[in-house]
N, C-alpha and C. Protein backbone atom coordinates (compact mmCIF):
# COMPACT_ATOMS: atom_id res chain seq x y z
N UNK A 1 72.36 145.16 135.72
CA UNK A 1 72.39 146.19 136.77
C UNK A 1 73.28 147.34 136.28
N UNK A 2 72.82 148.32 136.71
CA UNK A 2 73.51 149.37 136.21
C UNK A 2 74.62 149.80 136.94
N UNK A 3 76.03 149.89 135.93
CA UNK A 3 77.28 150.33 136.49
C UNK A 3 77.32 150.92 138.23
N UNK A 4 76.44 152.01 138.17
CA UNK A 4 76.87 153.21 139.00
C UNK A 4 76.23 152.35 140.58
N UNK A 5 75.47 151.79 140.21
CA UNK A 5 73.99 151.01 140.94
C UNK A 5 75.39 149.91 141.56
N UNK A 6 76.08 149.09 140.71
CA UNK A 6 76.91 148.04 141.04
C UNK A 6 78.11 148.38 142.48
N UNK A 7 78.45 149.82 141.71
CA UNK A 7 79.78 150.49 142.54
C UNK A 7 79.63 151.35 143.59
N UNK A 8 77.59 151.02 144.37
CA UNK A 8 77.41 151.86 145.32
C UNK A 8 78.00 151.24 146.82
N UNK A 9 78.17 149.34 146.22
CA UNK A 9 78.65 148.96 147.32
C UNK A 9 79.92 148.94 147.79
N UNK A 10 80.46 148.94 148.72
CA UNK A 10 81.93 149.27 148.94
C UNK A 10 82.58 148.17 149.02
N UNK A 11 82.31 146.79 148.88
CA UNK A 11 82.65 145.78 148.85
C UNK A 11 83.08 145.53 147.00
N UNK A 12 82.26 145.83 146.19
CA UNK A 12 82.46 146.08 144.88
C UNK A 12 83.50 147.04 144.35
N UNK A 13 82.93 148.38 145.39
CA UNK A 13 84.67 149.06 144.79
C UNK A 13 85.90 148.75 145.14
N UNK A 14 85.87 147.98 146.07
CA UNK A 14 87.10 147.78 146.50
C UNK A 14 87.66 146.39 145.02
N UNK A 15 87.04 145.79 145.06
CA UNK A 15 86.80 144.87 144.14
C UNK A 15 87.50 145.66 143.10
N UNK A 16 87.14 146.06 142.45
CA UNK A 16 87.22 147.49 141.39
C UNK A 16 88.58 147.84 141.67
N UNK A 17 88.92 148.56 142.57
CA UNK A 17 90.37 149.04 142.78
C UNK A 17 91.55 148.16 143.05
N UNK A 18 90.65 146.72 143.70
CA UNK A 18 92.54 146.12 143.64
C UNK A 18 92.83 145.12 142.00
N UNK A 19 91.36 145.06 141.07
CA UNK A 19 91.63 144.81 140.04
C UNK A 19 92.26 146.28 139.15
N UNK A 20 92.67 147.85 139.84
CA UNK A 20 93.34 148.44 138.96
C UNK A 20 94.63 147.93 138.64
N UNK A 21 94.99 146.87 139.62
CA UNK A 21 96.42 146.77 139.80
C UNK A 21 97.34 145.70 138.59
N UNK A 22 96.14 144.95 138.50
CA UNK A 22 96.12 143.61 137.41
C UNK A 22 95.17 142.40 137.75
N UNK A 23 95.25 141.68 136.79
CA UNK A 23 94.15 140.56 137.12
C UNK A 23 94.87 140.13 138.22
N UNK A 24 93.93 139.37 138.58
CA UNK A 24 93.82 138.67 140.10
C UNK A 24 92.76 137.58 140.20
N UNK A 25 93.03 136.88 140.57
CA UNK A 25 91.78 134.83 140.83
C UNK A 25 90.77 135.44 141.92
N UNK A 26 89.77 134.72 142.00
CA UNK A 26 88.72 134.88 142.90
C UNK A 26 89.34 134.83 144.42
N UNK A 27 90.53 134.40 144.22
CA UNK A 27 91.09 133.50 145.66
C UNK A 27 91.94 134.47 146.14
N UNK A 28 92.29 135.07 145.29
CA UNK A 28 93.44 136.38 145.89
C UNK A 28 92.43 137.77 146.01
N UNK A 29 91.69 137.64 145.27
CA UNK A 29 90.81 138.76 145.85
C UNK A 29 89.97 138.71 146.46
N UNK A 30 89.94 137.57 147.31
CA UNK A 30 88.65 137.13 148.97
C UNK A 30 89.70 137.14 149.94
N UNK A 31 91.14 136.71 149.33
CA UNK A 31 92.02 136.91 150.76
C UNK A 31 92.06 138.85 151.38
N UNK A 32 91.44 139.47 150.49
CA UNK A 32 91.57 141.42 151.31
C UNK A 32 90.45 141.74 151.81
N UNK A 33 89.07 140.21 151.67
CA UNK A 33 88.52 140.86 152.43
C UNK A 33 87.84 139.45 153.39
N UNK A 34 87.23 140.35 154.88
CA UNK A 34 86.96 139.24 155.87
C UNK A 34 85.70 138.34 155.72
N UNK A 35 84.69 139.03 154.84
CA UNK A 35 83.91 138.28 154.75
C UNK A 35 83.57 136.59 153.87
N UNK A 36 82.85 135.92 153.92
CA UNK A 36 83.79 134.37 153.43
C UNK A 36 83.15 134.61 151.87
N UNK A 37 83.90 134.03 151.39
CA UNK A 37 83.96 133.76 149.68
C UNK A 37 83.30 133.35 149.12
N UNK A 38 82.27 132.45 149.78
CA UNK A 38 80.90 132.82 148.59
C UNK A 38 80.29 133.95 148.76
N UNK A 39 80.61 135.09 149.77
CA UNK A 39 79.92 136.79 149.76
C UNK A 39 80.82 137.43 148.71
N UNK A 40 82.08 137.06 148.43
CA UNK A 40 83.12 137.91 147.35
C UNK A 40 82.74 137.27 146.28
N UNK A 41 82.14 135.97 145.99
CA UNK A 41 82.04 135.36 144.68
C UNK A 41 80.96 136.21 144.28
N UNK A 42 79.22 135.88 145.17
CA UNK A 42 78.34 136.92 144.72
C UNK A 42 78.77 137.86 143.62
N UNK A 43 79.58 138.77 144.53
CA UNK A 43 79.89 140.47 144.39
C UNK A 43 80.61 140.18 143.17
N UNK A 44 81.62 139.35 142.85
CA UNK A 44 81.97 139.19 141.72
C UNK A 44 81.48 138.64 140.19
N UNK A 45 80.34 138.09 140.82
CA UNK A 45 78.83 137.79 139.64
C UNK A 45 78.63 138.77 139.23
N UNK A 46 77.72 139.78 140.56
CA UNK A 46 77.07 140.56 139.73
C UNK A 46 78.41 141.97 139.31
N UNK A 47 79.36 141.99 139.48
CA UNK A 47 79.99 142.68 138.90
C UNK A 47 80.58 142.43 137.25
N UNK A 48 80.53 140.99 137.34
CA UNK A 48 80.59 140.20 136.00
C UNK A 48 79.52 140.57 134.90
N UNK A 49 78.47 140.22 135.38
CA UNK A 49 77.07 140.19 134.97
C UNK A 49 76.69 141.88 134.89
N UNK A 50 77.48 142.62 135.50
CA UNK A 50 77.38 143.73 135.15
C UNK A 50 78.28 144.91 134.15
N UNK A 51 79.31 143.49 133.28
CA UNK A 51 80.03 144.49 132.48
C UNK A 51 81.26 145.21 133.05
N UNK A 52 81.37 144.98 134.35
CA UNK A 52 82.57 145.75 134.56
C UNK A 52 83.45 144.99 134.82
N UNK A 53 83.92 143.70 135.04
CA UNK A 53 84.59 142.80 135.42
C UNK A 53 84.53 141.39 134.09
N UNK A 54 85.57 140.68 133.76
CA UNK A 54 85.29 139.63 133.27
C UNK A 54 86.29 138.41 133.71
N UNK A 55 85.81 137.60 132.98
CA UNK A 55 86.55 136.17 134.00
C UNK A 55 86.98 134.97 133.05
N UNK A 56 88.36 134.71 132.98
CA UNK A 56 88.74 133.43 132.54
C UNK A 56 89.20 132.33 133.37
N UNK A 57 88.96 131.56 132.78
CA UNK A 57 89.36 130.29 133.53
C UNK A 57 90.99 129.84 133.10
N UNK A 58 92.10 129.50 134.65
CA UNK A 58 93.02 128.80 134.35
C UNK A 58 93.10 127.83 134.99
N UNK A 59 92.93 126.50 134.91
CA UNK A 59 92.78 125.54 135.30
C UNK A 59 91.22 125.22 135.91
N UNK A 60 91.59 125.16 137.62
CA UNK A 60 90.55 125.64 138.57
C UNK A 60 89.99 126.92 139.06
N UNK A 61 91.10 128.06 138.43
CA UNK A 61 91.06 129.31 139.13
C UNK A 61 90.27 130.38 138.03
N UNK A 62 89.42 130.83 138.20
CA UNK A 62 89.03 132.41 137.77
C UNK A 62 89.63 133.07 137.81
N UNK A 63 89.88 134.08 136.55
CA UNK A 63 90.90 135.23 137.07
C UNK A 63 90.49 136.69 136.64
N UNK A 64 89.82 137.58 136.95
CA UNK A 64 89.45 138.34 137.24
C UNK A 64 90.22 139.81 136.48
N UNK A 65 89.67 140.74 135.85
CA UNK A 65 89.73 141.65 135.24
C UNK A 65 89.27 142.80 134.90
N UNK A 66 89.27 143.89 135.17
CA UNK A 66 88.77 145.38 134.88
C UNK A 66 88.15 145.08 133.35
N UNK A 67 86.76 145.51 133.00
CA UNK A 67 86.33 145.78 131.51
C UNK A 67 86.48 147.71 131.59
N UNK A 68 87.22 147.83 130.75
CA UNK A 68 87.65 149.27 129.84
C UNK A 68 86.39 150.15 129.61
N UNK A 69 85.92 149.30 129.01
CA UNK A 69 84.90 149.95 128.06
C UNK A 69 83.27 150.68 129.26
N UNK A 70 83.07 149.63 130.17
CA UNK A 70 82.10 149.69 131.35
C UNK A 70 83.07 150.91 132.24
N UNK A 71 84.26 150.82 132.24
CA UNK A 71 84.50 152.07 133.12
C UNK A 71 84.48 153.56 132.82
N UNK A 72 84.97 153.10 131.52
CA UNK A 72 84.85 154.79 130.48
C UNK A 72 83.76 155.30 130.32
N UNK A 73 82.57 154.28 130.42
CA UNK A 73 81.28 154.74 130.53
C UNK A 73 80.99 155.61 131.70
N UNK A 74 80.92 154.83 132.93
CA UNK A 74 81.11 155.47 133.81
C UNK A 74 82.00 157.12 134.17
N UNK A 75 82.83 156.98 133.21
CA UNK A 75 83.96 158.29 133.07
C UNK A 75 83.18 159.16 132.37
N UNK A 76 82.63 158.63 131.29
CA UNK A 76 81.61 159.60 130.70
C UNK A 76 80.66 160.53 131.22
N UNK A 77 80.03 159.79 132.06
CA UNK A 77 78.80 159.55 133.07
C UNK A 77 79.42 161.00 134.16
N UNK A 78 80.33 160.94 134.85
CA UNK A 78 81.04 161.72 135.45
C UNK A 78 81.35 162.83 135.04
N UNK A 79 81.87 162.88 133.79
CA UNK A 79 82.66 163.72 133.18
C UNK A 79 82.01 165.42 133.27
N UNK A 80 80.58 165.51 133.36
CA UNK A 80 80.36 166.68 133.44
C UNK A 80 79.92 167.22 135.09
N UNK A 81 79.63 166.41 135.69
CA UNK A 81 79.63 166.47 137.05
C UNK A 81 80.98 167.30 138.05
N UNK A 82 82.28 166.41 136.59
CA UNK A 82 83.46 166.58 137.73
C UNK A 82 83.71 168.11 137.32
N UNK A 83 83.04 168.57 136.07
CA UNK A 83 83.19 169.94 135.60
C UNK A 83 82.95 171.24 136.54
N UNK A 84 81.38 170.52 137.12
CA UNK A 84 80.43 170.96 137.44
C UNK A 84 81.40 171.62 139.20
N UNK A 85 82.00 170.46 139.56
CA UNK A 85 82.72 170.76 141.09
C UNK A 85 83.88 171.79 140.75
N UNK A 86 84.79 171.55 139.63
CA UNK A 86 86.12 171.71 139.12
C UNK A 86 85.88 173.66 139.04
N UNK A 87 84.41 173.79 138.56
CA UNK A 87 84.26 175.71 138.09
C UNK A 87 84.39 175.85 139.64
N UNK A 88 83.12 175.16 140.47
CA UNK A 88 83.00 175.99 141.79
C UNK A 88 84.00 175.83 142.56
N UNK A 89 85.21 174.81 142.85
CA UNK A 89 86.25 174.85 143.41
C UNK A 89 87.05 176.06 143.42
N UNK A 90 87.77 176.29 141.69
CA UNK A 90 88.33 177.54 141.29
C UNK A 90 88.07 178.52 141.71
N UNK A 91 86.55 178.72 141.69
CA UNK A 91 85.78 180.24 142.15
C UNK A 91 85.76 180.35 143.52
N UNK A 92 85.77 178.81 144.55
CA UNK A 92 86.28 179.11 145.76
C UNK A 92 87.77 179.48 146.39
N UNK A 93 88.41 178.86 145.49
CA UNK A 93 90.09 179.10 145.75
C UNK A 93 90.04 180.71 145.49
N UNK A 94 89.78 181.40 144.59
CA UNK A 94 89.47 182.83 143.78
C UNK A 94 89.26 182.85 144.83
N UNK A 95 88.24 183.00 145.55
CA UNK A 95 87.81 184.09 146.86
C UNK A 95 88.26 184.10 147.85
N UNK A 96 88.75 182.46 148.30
CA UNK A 96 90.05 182.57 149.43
C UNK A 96 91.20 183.29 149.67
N UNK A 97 91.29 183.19 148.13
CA UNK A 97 93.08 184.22 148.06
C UNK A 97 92.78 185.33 147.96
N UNK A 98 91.48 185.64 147.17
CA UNK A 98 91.21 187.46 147.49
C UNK A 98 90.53 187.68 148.89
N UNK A 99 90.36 187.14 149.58
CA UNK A 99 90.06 187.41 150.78
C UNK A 99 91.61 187.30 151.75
N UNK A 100 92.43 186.52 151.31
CA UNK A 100 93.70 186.56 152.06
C UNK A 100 94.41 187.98 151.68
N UNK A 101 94.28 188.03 150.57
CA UNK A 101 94.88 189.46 150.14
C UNK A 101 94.29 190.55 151.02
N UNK A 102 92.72 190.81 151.25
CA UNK A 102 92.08 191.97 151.54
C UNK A 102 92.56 192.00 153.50
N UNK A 103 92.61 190.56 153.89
CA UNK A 103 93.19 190.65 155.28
C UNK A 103 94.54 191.09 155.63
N UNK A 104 95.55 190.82 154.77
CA UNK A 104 97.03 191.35 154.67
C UNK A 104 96.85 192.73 154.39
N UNK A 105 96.08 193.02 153.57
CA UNK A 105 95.89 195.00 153.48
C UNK A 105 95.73 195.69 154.53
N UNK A 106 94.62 194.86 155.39
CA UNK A 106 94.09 195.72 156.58
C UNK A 106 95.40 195.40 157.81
N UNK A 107 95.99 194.26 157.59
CA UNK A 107 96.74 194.05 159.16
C UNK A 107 97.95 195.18 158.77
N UNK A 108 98.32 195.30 157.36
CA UNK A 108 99.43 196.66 157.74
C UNK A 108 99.35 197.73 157.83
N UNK A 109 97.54 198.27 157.25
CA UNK A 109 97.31 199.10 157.49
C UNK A 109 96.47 199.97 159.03
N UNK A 110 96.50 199.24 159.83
CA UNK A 110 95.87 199.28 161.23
C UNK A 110 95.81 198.18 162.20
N UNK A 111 96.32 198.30 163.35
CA UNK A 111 96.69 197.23 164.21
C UNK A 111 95.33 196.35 164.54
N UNK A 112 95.22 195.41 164.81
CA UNK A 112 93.99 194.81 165.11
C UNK A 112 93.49 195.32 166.52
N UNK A 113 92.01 195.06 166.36
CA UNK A 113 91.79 195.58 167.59
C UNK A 113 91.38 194.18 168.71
N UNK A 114 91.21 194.70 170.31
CA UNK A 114 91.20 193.43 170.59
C UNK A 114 89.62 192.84 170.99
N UNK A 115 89.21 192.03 171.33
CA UNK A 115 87.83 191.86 171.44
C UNK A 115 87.37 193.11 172.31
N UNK A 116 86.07 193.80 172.37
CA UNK A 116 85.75 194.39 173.17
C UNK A 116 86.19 196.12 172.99
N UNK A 117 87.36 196.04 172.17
CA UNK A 117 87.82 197.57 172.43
C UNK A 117 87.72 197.94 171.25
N UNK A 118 86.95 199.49 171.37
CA UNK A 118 86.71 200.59 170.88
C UNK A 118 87.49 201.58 169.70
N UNK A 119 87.07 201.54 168.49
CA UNK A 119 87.88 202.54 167.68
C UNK A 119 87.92 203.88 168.62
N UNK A 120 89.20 204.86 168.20
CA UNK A 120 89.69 206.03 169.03
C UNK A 120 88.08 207.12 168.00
N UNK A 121 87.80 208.14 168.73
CA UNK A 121 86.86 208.94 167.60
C UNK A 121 87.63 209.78 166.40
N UNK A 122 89.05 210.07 167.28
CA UNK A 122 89.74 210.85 166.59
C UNK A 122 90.50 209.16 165.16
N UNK A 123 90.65 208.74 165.58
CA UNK A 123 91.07 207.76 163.87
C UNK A 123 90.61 207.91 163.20
């Protein structure tokens, strides 16, 4: 299954994010969520089975791990997308502040008027 396909569920990302923290057993990562643990084991198959997660055994316990390499992909995957937001953001901040500027020009240069009322003819 494909990465992006894996991390549409939110049960998986979460999965995903509390393994940023460090490995963790199947058992500590079904205790954050309510649903019962063969639904977190699933999710942790196919997250297995999907390269982004891997699993050793200590004793009885699985223990659970971020794969590097499946996320950087994903980073890859992103990488021009986040470009793509990052130009038009800038170019919106750009027009906010030149639009804050062009409103500070006009408020010292003429009092506002109030709804309804009329420039003088003589101004």
């Amino acid at each position: 299954m494909d990465a992006i396909a894996l991390l549409a569920d939110p049960t998986r990302r979460r999965i995903v994010e509390l393994l940023t923290e460090g490995e963790l057993s199947a058992g500590e990562i079904a205790a954050h969520f309510e649903i019962a643990r063969p639904g977190v084991s699933r999710h942790l198959r196919a997250l297995r089975e999907g390269g982004l997660v891997s699993a050793t055994r200590d004793g009885q316990r699985q223990i659970y791990r971020l794969e590097a390499d499946a996320l950087m992909e994903i980073d890859r995957w992103l990488a021009p997308i986040r470009a793509f937001w990052n130009s038009r953001l800038d170019a919106l901040d750009t027009e906010v502040r030149r639009g804050r500027r062009v409103r500070r020009g006009r408020a010292t240069r003429t009092a506002p008027r109030r709804r309804g009322e009329r420039r003088s003819q003589g101004a």
